[in-house]
PDB file of N, CA and C in Angstrom:
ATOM      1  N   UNK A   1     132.334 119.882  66.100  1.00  0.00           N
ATOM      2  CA  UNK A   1     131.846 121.037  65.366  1.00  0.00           C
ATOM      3  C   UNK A   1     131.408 120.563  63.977  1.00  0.00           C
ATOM      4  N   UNK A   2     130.252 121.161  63.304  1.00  0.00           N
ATOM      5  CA  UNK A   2     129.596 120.140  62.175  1.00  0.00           C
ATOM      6  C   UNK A   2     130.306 121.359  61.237  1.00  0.00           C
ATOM      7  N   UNK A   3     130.294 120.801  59.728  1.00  0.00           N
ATOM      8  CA  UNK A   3     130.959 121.837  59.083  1.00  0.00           C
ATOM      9  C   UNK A   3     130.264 122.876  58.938  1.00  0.00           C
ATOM     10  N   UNK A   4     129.023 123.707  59.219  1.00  0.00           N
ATOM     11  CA  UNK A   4     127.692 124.698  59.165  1.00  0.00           C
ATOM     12  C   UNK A   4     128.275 125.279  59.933  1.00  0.00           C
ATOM     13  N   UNK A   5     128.928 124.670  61.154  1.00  0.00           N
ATOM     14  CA  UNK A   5     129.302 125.625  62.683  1.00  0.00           C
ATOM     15  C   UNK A   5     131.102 126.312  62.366  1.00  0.00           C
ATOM     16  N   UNK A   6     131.087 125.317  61.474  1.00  0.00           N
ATOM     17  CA  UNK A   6     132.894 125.390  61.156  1.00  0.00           C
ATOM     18  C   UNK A   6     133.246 126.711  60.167  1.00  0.00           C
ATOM     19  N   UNK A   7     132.353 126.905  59.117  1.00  0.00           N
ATOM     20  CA  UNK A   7     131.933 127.768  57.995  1.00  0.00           C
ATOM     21  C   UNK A   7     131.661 129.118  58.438  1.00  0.00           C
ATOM     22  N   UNK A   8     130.375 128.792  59.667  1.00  0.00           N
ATOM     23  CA  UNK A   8     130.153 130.276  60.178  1.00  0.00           C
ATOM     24  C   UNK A   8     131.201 130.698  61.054  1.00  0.00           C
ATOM     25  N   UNK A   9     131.516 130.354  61.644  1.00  0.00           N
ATOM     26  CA  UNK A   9     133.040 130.455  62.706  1.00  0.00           C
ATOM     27  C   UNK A   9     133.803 131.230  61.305  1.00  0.00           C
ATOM     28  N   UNK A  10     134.538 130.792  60.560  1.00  0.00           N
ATOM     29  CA  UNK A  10     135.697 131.545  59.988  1.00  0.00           C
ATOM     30  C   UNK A  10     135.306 132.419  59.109  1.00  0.00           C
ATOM     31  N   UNK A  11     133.753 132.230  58.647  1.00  0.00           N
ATOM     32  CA  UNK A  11     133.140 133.889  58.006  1.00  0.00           C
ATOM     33  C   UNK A  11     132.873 135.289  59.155  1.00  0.00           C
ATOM     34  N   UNK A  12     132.501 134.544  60.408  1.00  0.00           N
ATOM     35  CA  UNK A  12     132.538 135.522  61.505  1.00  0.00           C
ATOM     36  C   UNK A  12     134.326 136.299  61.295  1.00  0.00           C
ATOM     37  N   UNK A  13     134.836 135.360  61.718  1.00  0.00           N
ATOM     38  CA  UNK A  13     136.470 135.281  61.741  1.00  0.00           C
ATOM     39  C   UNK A  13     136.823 136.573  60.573  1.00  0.00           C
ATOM     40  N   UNK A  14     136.847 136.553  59.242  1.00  0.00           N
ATOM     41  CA  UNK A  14     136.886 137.079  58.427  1.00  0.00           C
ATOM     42  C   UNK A  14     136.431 138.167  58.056  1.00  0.00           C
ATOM     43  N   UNK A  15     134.772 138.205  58.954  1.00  0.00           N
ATOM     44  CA  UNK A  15     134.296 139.751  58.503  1.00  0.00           C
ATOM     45  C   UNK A  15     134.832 140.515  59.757  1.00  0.00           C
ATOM     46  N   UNK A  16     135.281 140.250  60.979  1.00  0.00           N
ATOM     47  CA  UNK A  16     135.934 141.191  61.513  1.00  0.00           C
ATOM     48  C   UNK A  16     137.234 141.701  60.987  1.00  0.00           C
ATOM     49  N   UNK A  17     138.329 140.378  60.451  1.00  0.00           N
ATOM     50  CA  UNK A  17     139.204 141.054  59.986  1.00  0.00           C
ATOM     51  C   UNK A  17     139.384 142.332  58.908  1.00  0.00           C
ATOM     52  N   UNK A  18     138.095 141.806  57.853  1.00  0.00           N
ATOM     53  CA  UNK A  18     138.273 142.932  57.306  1.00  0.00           C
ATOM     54  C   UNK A  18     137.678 143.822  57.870  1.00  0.00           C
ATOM     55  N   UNK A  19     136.798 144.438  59.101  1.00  0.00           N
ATOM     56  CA  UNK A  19     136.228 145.440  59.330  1.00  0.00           C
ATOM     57  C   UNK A  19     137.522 146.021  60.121  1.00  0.00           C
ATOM     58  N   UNK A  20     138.137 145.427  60.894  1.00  0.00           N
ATOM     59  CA  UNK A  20     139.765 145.789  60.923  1.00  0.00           C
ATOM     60  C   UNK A  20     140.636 146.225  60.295  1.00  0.00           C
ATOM     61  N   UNK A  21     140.468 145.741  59.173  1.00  0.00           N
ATOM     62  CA  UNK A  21     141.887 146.402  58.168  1.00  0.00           C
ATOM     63  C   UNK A  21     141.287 147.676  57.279  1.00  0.00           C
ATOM     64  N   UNK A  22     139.883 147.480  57.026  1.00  0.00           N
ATOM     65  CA  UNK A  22     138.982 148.597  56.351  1.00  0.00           C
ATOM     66  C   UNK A  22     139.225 149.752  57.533  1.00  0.00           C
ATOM     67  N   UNK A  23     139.507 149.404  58.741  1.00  0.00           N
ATOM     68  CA  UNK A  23     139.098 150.896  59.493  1.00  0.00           C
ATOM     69  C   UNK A  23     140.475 151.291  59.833  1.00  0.00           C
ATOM     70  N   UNK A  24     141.574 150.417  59.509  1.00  0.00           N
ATOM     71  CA  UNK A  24     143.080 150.655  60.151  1.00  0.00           C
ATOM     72  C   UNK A  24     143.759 152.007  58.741  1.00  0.00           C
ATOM     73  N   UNK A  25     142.949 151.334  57.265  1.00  0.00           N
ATOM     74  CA  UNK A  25     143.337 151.696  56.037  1.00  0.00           C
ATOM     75  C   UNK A  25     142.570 153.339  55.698  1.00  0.00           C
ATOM     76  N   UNK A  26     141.124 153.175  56.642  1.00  0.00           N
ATOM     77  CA  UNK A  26     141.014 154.438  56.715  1.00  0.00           C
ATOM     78  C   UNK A  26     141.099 155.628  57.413  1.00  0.00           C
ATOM     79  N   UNK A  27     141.891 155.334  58.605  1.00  0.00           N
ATOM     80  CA  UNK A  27     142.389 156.023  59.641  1.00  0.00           C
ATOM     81  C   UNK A  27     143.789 156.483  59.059  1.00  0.00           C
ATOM     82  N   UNK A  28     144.116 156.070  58.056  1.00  0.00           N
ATOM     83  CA  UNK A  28     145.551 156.502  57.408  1.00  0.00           C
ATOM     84  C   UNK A  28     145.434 157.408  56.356  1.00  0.00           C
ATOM     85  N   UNK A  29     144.201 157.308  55.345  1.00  0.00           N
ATOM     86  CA  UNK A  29     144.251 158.045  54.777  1.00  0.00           C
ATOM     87  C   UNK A  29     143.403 159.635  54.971  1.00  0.00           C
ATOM     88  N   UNK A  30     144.177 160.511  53.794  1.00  0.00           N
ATOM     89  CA  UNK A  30     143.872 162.070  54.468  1.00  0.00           C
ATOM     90  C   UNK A  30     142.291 162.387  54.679  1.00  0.00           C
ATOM     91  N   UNK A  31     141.357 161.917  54.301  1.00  0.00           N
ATOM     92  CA  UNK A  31     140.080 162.059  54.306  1.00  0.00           C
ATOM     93  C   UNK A  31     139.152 160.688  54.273  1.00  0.00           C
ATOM     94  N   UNK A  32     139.624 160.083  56.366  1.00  0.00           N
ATOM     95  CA  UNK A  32     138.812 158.749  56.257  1.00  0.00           C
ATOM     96  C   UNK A  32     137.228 158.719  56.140  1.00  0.00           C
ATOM     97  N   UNK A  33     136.227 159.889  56.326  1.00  0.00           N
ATOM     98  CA  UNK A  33     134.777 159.587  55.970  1.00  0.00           C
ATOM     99  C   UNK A  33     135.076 159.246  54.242  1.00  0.00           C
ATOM    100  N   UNK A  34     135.452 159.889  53.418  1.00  0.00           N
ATOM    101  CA  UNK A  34     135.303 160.300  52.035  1.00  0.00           C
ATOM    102  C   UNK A  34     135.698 158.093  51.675  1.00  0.00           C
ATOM    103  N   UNK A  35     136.798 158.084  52.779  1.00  0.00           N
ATOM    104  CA  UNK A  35     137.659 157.154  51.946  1.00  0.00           C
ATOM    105  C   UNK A  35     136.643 155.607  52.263  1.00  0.00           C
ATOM    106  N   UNK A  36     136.071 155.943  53.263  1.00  0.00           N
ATOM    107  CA  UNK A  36     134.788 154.656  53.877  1.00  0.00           C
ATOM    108  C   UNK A  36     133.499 154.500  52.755  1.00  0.00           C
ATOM    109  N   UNK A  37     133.562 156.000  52.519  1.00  0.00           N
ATOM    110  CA  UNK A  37     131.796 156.051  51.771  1.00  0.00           C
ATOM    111  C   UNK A  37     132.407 155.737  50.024  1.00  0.00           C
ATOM    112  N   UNK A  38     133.293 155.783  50.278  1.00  0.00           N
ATOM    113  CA  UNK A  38     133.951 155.128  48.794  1.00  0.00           C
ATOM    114  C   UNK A  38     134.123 153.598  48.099  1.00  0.00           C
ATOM    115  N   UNK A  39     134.789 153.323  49.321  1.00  0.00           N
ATOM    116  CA  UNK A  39     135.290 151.808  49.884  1.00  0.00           C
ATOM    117  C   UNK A  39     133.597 150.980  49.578  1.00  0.00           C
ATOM    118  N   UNK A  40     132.797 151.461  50.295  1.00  0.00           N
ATOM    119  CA  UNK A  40     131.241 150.967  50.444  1.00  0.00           C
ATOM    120  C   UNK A  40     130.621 151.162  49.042  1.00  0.00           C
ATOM    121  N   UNK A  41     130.797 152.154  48.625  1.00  0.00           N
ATOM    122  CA  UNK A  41     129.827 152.372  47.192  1.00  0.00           C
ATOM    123  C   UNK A  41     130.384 151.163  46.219  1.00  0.00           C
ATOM    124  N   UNK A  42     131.817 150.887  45.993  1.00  0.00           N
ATOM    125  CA  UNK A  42     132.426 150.568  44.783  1.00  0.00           C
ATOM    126  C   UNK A  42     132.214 148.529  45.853  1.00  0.00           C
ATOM    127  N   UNK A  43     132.185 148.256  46.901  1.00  0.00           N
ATOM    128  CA  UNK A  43     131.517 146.918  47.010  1.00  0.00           C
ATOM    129  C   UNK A  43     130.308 146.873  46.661  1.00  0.00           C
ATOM    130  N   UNK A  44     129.085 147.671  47.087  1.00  0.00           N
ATOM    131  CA  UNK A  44     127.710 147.695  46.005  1.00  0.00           C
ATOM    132  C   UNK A  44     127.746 147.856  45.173  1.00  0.00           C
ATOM    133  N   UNK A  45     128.372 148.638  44.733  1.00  0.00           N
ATOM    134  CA  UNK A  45     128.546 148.663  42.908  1.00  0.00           C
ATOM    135  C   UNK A  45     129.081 147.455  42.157  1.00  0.00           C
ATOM    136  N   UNK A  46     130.004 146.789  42.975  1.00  0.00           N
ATOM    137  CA  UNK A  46     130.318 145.385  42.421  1.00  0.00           C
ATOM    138  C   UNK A  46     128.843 144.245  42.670  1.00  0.00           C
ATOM    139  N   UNK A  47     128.825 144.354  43.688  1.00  0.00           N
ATOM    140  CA  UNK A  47     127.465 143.499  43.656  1.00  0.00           C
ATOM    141  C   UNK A  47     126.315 143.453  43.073  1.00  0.00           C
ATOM    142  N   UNK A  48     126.348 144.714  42.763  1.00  0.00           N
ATOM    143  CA  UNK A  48     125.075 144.842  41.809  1.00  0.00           C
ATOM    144  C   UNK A  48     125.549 144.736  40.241  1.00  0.00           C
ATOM    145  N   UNK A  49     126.779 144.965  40.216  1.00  0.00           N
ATOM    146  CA  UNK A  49     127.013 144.598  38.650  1.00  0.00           C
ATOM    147  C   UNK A  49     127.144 143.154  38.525  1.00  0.00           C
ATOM    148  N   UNK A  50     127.555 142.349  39.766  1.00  0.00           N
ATOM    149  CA  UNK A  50     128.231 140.632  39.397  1.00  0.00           C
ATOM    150  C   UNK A  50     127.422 140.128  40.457  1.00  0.00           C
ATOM    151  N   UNK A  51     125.858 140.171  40.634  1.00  0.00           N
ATOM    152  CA  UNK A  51     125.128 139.280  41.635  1.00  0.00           C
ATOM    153  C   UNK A  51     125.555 138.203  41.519  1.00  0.00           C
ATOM    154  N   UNK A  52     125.164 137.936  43.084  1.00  0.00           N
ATOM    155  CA  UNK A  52     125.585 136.209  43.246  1.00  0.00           C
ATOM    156  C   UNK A  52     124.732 135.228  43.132  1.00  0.00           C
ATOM    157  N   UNK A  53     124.858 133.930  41.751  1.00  0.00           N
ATOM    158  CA  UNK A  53     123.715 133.515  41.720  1.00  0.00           C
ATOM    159  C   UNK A  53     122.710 133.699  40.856  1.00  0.00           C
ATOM    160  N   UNK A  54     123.109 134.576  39.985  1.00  0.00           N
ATOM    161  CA  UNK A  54     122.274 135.349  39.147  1.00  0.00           C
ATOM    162  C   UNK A  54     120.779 134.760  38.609  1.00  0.00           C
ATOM    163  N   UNK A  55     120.959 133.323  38.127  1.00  0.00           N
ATOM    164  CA  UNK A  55     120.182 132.306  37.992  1.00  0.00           C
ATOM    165  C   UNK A  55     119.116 131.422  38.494  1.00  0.00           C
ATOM    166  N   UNK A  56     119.628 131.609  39.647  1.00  0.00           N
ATOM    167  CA  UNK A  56     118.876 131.158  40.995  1.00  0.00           C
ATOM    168  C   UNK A  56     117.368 132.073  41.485  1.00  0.00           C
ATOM    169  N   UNK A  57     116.765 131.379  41.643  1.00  0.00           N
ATOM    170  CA  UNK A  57     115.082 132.338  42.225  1.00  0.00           C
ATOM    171  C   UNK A  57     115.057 132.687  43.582  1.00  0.00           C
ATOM    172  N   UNK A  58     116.112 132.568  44.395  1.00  0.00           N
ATOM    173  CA  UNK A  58     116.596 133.562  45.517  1.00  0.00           C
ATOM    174  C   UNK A  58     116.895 134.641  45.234  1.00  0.00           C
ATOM    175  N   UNK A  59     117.730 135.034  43.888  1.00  0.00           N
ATOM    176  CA  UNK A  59     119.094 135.621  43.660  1.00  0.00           C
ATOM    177  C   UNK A  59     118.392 137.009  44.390  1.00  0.00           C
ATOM    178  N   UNK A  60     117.550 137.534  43.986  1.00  0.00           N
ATOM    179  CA  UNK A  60     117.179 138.942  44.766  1.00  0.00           C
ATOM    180  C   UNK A  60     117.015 138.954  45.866  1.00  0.00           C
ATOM    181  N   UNK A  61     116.846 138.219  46.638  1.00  0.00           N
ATOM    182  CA  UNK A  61     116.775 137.808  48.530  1.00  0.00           C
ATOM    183  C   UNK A  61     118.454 137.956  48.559  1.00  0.00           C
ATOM    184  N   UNK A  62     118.892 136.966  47.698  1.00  0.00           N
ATOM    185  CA  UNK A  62     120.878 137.298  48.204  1.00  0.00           C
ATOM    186  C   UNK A  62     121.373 138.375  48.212  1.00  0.00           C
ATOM    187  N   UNK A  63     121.046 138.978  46.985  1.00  0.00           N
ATOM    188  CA  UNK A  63     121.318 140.168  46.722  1.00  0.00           C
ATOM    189  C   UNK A  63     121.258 141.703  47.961  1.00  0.00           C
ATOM    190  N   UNK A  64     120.316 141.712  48.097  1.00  0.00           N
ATOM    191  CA  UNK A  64     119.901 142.194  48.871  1.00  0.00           C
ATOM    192  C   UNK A  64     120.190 141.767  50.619  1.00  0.00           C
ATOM    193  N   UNK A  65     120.527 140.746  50.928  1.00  0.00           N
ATOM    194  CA  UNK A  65     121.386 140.097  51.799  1.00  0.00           C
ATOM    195  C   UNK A  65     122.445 140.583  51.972  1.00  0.00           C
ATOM    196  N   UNK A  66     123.229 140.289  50.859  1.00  0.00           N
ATOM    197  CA  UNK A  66     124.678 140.390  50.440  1.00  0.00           C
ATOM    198  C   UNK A  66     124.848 142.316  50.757  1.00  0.00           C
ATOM    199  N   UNK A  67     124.193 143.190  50.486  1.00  0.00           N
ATOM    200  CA  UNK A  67     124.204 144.891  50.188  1.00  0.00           C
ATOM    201  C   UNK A  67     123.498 144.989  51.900  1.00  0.00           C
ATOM    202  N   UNK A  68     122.785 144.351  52.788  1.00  0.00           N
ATOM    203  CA  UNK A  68     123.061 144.683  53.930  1.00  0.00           C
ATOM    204  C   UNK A  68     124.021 143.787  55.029  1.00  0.00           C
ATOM    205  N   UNK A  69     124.660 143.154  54.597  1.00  0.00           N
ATOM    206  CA  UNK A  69     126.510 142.557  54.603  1.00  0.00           C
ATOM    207  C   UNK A  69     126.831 143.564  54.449  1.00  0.00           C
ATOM    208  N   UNK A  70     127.510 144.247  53.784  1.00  0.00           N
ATOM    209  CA  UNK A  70     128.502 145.591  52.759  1.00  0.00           C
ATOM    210  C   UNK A  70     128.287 146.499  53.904  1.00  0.00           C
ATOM    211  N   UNK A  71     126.692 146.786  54.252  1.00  0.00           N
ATOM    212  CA  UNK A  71     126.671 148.326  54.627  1.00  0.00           C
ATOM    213  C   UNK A  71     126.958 147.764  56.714  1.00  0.00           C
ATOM    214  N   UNK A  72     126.937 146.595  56.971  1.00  0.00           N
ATOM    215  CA  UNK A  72     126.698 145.948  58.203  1.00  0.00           C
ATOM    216  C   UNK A  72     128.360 146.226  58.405  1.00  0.00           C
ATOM    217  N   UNK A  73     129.224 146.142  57.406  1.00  0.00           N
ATOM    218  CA  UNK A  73     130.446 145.721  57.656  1.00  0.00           C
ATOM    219  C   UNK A  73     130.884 146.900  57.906  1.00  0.00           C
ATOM    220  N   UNK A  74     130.676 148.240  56.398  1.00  0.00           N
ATOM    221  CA  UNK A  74     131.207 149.243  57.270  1.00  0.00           C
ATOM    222  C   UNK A  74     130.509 150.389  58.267  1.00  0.00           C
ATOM    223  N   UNK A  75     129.265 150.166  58.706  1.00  0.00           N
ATOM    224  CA  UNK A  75     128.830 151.374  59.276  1.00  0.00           C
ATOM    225  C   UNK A  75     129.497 151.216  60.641  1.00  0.00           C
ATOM    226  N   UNK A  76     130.016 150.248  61.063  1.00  0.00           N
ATOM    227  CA  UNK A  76     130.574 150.503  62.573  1.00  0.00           C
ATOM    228  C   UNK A  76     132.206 151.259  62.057  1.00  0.00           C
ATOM    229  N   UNK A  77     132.676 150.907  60.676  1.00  0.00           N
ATOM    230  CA  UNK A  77     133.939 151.868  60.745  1.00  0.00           C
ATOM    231  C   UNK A  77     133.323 153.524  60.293  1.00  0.00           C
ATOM    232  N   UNK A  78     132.171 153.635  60.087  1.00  0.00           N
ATOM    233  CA  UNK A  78     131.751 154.591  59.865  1.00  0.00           C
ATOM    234  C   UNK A  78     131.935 155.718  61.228  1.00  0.00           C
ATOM    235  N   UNK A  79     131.504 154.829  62.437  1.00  0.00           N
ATOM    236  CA  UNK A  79     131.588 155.098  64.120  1.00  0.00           C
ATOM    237  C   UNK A  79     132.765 155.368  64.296  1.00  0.00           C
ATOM    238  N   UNK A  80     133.648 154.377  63.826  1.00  0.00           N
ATOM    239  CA  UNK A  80     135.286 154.552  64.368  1.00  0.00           C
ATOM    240  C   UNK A  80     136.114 155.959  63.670  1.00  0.00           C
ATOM    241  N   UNK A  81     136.252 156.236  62.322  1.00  0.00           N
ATOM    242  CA  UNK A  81     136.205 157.501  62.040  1.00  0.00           C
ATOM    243  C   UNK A  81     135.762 158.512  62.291  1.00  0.00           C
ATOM    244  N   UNK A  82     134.790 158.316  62.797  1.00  0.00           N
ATOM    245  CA  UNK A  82     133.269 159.440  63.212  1.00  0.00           C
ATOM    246  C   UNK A  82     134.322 160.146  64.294  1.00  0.00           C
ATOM    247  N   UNK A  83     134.838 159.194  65.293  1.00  0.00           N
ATOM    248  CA  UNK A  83     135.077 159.335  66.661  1.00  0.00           C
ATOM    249  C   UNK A  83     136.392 159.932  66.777  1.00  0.00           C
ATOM    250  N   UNK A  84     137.367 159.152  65.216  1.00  0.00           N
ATOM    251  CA  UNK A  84     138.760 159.931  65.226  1.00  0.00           C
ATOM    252  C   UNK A  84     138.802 161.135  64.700  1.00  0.00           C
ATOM    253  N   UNK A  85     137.837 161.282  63.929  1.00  0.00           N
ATOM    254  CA  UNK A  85     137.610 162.650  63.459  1.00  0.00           C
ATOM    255  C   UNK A  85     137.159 163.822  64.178  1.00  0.00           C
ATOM    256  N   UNK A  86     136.965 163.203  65.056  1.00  0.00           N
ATOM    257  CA  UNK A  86     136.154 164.414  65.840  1.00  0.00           C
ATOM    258  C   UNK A  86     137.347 164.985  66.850  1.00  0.00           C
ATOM    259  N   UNK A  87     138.548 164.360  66.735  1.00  0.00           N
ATOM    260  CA  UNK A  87     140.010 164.838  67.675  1.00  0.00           C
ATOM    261  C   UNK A  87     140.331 165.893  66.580  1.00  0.00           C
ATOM    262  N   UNK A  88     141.477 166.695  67.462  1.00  0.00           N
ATOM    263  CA  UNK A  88     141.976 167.709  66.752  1.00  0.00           C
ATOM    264  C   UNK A  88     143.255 166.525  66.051  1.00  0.00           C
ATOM    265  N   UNK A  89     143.472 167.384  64.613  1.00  0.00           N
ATOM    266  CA  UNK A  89     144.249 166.532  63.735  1.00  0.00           C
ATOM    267  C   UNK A  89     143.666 165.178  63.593  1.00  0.00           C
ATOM    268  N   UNK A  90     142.544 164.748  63.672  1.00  0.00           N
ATOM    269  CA  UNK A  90     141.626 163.741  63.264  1.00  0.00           C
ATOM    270  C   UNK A  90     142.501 162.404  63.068  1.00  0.00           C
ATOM    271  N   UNK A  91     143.773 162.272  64.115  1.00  0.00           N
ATOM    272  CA  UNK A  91     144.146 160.702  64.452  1.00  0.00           C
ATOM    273  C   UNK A  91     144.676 160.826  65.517  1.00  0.00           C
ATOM    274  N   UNK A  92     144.408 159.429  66.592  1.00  0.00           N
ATOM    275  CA  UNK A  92     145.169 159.482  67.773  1.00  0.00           C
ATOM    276  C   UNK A  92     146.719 158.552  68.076  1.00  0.00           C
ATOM    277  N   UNK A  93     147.398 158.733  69.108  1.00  0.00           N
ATOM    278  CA  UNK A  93     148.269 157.592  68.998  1.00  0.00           C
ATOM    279  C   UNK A  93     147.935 156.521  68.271  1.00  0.00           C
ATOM    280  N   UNK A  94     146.827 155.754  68.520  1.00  0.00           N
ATOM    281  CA  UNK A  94     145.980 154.150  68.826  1.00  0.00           C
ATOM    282  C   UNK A  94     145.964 154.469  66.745  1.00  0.00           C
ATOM    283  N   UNK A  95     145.654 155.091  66.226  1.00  0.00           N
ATOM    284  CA  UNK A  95     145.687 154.933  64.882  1.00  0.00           C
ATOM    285  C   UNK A  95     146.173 154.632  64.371  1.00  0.00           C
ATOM    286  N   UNK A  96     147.784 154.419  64.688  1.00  0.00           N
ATOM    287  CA  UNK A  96     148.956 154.353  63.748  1.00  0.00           C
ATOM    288  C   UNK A  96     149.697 153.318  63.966  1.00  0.00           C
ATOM    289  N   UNK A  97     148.554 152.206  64.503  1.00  0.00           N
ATOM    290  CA  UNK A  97     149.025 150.967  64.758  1.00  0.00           C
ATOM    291  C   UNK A  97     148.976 150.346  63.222  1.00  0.00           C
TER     292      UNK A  97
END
């Protein structure tokens, strides 16, 4: 495995975990749409205040990279709330793992 293959492997690795713990954290709290579209604003809002690279003559290609990362990561917990929400009392057993 070359280190390019090694790198993408544990960033794969990583953005599921957190799309895991982002959707476990908002299945707990009392209002998980509110608590997702929150979670998402205040990572763009960081990115756009602390681009990566700032210096660099990519930096707006990253940028912009980086903010459809953010929204890639949570619109599938966007789905997963969507779906618990739509139960009566808006969590199931499987939530409270």
């Amino acid at each position: 495995m070359t280190e390019t293959d090694d790198l993408s492997a544990r960033l794969v690795a990583l953005e599921t975990m957190l799309r895991h713990l982002v959707t476990h954290l908002a299945l707990r709290s009392d209002n998980p749409p509110s608590w997702v579209a929150t979670r998402r604003m205040l990572a763009l809002h960081e990115v756009q205040m602390r681009p990566p690279r700032s210096g660099h003559p990519q930096a707006r290609t990253n940028l912009a990279g980086l903010k459809q990362v953010i929204n890639g990561i949570f619109d599938p917990v966007d789905d997963v709330v969507g779906a618990y929400g739509a139960r009566p009392g808006g969590k199931s057993s499987g939530a409270t793992r």
